[in-house]
N, C-alpha and C. Protein backbone atom coordinates (compact mmCIF):
# COMPACT_ATOMS: atom_id res chain seq x y z
N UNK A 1 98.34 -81.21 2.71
CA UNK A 1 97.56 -80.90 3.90
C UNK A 1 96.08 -81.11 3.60
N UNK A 2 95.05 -81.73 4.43
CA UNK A 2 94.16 -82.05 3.90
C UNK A 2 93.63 -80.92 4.69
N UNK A 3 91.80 -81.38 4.73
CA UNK A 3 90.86 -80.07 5.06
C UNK A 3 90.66 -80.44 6.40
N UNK A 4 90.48 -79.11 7.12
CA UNK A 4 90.79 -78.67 8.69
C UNK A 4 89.05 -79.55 9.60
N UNK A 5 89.80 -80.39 10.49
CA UNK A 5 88.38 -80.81 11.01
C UNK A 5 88.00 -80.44 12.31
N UNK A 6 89.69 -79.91 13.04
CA UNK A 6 89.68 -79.58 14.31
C UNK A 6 88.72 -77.64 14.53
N UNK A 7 87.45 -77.83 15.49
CA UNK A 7 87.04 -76.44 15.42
C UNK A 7 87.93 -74.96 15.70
N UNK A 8 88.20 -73.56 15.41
CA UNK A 8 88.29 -73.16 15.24
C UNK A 8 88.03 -71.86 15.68
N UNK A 9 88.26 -71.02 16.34
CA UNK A 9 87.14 -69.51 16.24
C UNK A 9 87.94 -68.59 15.03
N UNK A 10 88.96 -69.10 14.25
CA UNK A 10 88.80 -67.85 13.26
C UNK A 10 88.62 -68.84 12.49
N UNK A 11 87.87 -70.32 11.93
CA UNK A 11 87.32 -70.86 10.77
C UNK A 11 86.29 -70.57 10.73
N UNK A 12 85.41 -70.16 12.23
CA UNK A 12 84.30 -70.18 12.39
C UNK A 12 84.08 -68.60 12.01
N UNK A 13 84.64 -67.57 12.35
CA UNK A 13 85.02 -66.26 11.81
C UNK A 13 84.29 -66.13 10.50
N UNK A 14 85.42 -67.31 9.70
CA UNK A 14 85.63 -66.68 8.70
C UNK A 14 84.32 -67.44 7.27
N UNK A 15 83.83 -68.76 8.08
CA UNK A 15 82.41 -69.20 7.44
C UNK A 15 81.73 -68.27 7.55
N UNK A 16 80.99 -67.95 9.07
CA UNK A 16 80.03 -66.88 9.24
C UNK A 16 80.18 -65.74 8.45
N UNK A 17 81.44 -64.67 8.02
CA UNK A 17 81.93 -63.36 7.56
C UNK A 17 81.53 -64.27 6.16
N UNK A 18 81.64 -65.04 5.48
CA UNK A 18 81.21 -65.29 4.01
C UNK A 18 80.21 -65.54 3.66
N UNK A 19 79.30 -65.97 4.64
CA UNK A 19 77.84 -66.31 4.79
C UNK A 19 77.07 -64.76 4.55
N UNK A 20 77.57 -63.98 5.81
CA UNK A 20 76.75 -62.89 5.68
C UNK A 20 77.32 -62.17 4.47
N UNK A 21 78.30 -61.92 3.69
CA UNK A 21 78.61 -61.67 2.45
C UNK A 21 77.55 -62.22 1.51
N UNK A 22 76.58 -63.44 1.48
CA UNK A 22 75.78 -64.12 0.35
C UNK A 22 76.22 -65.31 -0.35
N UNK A 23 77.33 -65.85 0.25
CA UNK A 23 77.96 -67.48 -0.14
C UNK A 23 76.92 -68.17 0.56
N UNK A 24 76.98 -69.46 -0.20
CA UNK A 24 76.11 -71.05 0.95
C UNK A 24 77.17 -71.24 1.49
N UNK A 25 77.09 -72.24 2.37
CA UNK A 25 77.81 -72.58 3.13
C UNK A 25 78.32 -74.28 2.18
N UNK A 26 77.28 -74.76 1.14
CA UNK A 26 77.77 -75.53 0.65
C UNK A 26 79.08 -75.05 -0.18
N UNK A 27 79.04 -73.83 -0.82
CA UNK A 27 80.23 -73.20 -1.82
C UNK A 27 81.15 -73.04 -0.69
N UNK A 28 81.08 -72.81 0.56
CA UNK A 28 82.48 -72.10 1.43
C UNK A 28 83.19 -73.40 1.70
N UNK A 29 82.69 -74.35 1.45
CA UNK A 29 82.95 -76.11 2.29
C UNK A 29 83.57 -76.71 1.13
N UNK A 30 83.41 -76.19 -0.38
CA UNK A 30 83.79 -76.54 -1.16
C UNK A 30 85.57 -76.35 -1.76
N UNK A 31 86.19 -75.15 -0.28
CA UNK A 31 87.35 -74.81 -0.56
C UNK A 31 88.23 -75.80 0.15
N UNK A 32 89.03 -76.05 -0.84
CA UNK A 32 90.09 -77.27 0.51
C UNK A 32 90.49 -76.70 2.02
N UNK A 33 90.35 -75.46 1.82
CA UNK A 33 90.99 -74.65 2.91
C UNK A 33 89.58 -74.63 4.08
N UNK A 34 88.91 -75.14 3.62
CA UNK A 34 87.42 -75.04 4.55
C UNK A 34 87.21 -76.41 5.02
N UNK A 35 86.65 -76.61 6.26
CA UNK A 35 86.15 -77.57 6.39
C UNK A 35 85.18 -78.56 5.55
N UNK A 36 84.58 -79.60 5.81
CA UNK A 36 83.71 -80.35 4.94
C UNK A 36 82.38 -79.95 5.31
N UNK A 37 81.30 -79.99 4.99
CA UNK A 37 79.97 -79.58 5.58
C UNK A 37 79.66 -80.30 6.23
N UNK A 38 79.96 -81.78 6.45
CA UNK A 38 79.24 -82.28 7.24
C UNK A 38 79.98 -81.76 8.89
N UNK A 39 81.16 -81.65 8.62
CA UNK A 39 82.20 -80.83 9.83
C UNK A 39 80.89 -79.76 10.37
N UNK A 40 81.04 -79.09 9.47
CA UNK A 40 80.36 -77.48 10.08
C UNK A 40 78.95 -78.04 10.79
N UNK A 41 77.77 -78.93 10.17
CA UNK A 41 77.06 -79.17 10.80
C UNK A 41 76.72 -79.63 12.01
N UNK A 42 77.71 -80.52 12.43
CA UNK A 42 78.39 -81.30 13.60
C UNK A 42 78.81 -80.15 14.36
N UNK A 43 79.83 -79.04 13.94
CA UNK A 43 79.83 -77.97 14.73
C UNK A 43 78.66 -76.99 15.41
N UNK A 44 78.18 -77.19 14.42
CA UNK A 44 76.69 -76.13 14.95
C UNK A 44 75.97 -77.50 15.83
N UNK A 45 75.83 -78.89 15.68
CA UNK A 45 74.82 -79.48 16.80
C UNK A 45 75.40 -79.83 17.65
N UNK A 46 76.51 -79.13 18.06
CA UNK A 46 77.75 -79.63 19.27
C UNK A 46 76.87 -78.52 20.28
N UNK A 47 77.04 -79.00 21.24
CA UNK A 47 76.47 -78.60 22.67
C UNK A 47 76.95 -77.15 23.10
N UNK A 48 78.51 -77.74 23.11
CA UNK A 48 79.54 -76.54 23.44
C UNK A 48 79.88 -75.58 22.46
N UNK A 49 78.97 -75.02 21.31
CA UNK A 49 79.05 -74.89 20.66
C UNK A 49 78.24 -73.32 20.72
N UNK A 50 77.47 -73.42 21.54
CA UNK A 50 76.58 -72.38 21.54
C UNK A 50 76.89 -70.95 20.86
N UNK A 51 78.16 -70.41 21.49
CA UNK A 51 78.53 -69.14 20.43
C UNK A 51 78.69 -69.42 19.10
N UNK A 52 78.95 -70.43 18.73
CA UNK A 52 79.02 -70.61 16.88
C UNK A 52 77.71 -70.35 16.27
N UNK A 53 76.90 -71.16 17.26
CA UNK A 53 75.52 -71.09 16.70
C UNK A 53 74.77 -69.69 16.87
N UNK A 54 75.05 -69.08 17.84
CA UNK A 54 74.56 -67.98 18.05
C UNK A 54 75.25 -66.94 16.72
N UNK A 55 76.61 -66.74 16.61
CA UNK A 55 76.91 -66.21 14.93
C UNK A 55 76.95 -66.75 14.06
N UNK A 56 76.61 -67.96 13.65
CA UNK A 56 75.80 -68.45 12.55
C UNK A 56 74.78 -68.00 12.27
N UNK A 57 73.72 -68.15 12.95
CA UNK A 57 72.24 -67.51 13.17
C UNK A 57 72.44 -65.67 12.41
N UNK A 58 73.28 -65.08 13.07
CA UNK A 58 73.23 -63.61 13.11
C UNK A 58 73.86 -63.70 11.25
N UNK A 59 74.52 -64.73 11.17
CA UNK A 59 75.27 -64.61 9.53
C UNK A 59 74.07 -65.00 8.93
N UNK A 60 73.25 -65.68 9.29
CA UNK A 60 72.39 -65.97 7.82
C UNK A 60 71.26 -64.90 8.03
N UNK A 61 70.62 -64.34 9.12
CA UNK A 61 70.08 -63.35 9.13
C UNK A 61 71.00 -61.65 7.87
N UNK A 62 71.85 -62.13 8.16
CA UNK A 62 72.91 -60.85 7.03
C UNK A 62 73.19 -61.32 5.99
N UNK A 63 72.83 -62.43 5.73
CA UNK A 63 72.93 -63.01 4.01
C UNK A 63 71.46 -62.95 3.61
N UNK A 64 70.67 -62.59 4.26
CA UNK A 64 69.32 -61.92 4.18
C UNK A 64 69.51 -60.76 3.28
N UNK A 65 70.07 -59.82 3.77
CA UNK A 65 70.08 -58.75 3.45
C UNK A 65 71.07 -58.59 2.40
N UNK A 66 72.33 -59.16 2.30
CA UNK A 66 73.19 -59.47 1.12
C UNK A 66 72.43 -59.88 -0.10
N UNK A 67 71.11 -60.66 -0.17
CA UNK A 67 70.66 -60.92 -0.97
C UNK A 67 69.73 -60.14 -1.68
N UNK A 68 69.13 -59.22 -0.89
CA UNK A 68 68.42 -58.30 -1.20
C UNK A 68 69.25 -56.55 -1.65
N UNK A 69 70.30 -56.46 -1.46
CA UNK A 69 71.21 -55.74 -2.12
C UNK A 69 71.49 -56.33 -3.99
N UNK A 70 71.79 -57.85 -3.81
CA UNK A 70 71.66 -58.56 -5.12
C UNK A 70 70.74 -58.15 -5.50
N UNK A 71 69.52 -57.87 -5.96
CA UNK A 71 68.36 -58.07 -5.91
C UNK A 71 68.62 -56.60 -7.36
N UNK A 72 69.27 -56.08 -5.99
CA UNK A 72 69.06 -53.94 -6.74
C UNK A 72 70.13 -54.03 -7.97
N UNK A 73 71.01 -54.81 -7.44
CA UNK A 73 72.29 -54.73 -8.60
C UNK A 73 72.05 -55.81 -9.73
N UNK A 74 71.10 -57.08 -10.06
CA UNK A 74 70.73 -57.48 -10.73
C UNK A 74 70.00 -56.88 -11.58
N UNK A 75 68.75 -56.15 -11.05
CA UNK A 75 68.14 -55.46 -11.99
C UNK A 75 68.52 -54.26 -12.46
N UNK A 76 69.18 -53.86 -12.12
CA UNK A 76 70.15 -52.69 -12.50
C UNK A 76 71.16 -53.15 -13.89
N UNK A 77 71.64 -54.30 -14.14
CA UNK A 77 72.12 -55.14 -14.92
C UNK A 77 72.70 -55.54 -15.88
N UNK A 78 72.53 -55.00 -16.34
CA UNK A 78 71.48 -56.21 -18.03
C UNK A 78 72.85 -57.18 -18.15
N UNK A 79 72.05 -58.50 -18.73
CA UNK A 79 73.29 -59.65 -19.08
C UNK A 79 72.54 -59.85 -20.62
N UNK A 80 73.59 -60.07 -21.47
CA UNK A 80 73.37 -59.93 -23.01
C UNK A 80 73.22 -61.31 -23.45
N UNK A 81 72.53 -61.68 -24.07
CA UNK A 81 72.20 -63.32 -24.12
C UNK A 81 71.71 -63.03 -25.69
N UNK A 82 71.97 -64.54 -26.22
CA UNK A 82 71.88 -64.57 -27.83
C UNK A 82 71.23 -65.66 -27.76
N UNK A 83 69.86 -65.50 -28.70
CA UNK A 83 69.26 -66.32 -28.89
C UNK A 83 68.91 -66.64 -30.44
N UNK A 84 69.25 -68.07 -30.81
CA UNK A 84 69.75 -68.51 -32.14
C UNK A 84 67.70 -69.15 -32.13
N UNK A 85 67.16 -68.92 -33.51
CA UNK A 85 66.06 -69.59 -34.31
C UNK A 85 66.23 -70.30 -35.21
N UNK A 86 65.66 -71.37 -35.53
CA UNK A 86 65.91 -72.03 -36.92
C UNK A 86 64.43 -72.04 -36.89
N UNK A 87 64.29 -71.54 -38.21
CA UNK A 87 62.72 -71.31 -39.32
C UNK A 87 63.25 -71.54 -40.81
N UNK A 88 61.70 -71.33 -41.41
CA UNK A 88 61.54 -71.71 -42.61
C UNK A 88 61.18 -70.52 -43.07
N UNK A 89 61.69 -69.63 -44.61
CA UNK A 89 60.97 -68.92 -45.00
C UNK A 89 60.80 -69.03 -46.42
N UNK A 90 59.84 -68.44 -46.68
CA UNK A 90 59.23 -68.89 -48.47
C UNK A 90 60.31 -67.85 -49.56
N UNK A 91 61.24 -68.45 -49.92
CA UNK A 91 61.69 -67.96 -51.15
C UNK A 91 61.49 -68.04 -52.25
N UNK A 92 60.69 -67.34 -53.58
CA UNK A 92 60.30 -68.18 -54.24
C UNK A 92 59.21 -69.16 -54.76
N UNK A 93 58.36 -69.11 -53.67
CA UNK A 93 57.22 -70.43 -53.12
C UNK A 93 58.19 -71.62 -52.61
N UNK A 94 59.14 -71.31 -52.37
CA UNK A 94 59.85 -72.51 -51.67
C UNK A 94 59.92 -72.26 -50.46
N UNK A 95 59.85 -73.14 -49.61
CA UNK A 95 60.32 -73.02 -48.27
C UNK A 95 61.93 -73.69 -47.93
N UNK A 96 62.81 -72.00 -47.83
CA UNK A 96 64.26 -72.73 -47.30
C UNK A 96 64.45 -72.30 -45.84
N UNK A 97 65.38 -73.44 -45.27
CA UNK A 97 65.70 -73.14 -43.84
C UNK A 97 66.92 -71.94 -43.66
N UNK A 98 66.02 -71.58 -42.51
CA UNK A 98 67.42 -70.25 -42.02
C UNK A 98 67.15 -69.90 -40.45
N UNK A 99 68.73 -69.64 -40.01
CA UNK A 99 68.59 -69.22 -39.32
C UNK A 99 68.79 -67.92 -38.22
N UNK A 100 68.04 -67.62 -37.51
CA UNK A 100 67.66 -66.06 -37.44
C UNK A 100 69.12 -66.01 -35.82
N UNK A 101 69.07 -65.32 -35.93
CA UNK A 101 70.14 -65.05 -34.42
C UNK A 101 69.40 -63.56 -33.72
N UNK A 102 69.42 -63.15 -32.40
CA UNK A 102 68.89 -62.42 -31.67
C UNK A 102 69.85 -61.90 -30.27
N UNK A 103 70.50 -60.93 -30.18
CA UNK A 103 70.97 -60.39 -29.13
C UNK A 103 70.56 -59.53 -28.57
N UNK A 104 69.90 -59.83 -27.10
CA UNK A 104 69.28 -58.66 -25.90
C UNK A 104 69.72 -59.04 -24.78
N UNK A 105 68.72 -58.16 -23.78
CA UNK A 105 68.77 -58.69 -22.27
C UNK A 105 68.14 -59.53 -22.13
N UNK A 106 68.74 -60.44 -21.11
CA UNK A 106 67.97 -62.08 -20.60
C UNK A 106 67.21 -61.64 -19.47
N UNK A 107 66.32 -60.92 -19.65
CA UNK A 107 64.59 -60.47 -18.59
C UNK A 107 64.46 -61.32 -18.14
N UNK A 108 64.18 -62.71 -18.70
CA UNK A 108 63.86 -64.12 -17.55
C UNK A 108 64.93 -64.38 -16.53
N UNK A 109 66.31 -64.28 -17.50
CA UNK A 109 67.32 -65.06 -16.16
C UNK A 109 66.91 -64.04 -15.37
N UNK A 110 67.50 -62.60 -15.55
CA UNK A 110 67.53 -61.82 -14.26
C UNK A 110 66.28 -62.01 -13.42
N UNK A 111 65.15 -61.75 -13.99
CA UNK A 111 63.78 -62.13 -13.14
C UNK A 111 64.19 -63.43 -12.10
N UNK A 112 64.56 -64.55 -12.57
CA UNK A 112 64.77 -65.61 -12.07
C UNK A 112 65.72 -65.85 -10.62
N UNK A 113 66.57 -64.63 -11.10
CA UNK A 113 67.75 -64.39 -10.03
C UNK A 113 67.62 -64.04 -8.88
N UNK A 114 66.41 -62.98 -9.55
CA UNK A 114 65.61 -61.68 -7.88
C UNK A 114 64.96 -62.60 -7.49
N UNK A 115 63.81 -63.23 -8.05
CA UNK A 115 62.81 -64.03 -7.20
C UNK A 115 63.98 -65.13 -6.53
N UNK A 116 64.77 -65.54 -6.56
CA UNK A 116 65.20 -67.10 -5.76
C UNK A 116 66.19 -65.97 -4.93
N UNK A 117 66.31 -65.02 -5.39
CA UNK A 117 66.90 -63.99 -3.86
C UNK A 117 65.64 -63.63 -3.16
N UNK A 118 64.69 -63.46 -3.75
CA UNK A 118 63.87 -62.55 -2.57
C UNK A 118 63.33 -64.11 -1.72
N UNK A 119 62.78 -65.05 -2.83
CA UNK A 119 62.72 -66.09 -2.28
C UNK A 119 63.48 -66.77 -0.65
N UNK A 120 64.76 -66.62 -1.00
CA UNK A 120 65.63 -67.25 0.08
C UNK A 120 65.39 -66.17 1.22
N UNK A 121 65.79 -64.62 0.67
CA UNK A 121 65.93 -63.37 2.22
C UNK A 121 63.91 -63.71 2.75
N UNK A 122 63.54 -64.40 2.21
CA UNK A 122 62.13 -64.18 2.72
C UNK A 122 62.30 -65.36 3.94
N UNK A 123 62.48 -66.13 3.45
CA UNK A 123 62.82 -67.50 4.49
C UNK A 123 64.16 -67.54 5.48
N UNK A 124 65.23 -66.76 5.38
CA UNK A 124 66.57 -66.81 6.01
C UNK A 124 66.19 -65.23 6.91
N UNK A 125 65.37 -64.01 6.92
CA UNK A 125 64.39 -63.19 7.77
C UNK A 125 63.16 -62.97 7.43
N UNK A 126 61.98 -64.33 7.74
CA UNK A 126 60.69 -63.69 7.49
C UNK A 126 60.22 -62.79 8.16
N UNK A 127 60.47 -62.29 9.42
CA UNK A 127 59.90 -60.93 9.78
C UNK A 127 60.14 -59.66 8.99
N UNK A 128 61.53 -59.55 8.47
CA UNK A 128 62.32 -58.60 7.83
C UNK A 128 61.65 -58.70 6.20
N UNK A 129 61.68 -59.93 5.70
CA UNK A 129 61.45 -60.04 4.16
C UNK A 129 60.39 -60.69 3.95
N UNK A 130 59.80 -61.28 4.73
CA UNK A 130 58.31 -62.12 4.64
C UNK A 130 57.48 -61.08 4.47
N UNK A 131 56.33 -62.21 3.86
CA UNK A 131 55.62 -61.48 3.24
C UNK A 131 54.78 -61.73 4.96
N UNK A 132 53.97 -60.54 4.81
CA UNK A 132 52.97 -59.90 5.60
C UNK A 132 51.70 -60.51 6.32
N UNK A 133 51.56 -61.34 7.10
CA UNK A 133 50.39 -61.77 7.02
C UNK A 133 49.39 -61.92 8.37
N UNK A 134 49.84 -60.99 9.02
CA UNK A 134 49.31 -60.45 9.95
C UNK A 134 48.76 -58.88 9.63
N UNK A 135 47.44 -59.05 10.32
CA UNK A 135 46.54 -57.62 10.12
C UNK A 135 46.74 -57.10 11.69
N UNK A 136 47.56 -56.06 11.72
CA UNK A 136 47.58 -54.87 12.85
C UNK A 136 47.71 -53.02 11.79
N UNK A 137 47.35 -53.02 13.11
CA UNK A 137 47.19 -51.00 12.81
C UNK A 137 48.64 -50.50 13.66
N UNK A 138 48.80 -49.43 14.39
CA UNK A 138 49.63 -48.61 14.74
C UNK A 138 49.32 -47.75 15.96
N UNK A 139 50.02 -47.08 16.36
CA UNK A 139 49.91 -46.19 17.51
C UNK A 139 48.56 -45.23 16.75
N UNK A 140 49.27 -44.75 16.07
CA UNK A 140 48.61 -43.15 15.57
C UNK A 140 47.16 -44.18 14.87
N UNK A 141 47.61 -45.08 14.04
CA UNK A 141 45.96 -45.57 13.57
C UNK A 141 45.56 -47.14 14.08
N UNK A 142 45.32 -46.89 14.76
CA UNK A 142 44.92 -48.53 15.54
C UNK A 142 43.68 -48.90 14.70
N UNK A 143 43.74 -50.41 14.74
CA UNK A 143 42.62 -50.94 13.79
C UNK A 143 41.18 -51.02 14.67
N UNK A 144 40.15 -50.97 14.63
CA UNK A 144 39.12 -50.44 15.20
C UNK A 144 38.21 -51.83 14.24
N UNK A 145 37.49 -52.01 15.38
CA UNK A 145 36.55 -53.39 15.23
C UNK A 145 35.21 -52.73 15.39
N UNK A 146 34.29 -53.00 14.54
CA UNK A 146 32.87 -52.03 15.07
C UNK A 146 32.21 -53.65 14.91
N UNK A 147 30.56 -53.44 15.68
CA UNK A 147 29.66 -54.64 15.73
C UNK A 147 28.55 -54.30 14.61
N UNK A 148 28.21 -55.20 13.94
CA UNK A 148 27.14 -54.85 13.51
C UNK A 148 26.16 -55.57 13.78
N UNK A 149 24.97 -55.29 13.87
CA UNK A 149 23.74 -56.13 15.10
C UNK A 149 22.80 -56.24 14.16
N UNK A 150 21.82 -56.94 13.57
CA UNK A 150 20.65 -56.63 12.58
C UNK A 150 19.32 -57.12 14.13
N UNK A 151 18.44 -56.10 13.81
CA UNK A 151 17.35 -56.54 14.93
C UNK A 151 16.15 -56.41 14.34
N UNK A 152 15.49 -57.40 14.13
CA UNK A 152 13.93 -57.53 13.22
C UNK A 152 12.84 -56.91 14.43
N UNK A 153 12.23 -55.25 13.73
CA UNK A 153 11.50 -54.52 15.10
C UNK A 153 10.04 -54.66 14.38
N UNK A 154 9.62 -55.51 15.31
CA UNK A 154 7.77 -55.55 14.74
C UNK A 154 6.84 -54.25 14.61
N UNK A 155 6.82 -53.79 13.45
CA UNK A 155 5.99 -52.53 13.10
C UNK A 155 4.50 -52.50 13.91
N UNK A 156 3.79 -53.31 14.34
CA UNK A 156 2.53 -53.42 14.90
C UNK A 156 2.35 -53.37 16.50
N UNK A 157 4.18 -53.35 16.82
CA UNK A 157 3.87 -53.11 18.14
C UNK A 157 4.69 -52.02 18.58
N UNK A 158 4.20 -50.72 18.91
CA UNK A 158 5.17 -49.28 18.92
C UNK A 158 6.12 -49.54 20.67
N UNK A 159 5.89 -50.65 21.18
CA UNK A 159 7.09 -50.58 22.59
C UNK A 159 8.45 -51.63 21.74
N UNK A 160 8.30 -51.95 20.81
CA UNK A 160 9.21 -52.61 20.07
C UNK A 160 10.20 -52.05 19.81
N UNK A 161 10.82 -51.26 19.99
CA UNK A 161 11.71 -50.00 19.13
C UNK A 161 13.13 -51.33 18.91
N UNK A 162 13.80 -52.38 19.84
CA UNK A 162 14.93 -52.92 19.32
C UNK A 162 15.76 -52.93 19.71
N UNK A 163 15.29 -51.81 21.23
CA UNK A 163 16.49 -51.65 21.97
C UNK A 163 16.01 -52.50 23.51
């Protein structure tokens, strides 16, 4: 049986439900049991299509947030990584080769992991995960604009005051 090209509402179900879980949609396309991606894309720029696209949209907005759950459980973590050295040390006044071995936490991968999660939930909900870049205040503290005026008042003439 090859892979399904005819559309669907429980293929479409069941992309969207794995999406907002934190899969690509390239990994879900990758199952024989899934359509091909170029299928799904064609599905989403189909006309008649509108409800797919409308829970597509709402799935990657929730793989937003799937990713940012990753985020807590990554750094929470630790992955044990071994890192092998080859050096020289003086035995002797000789210099012989050796080599050193090292087992810890991999701080970079995980670092690497959060940022290309926070990275993606920043771009898949920038209102939600974007960064900030609008200046507003609030009900209770509204942002308040004052003028400041400089007025050069000629000391030699006392009806001058500036106002």
């Amino acid at each position: 049986m090859g892979r399904p090209t005819d559309y669907t509402n429980e293929i479409a179900l069941q992309i969207c439900e794995r999406i907002a879980d934190g899969q690509s949609l390239r990994k879900i396309c990758r199952d024989e049991e899934m359509p091909d991606k170029a299928t799904v894309l064609r599905w989403l720029a189909c006309e008649d299509r509108a409800d797919f696209r409308a829970l597509y949209a709402k799935a990657r907005e929730l793989q937003a947030d799937s990713y940012v759950d990753d985020v807590v459980d990554i750094a929470d973590t630790p992955i044990e990584a071994t890192t092998t050295v080859e050096k020289e040390v003086a035995v002797d006044k000789v210099l012989q080769p050796t080599t050193e071995t090292r087992t810890a936490d991999a701080v970079d991968r995980s670092r690497l992991r959060i940022d290309a999660r926070k990275w993606a939930a920043s771009k898949l909900a920038p209102k939600k995960y974007g960064n900030k870049l609008e200046l507003a205040g609030d009900a209770d503290n509204p942002i308040v604009f004052e003028k400041i005026e400089r007025v050069i008042v000629d000391p030699a003439d006392p009806d001058s005051s500036g106002l």
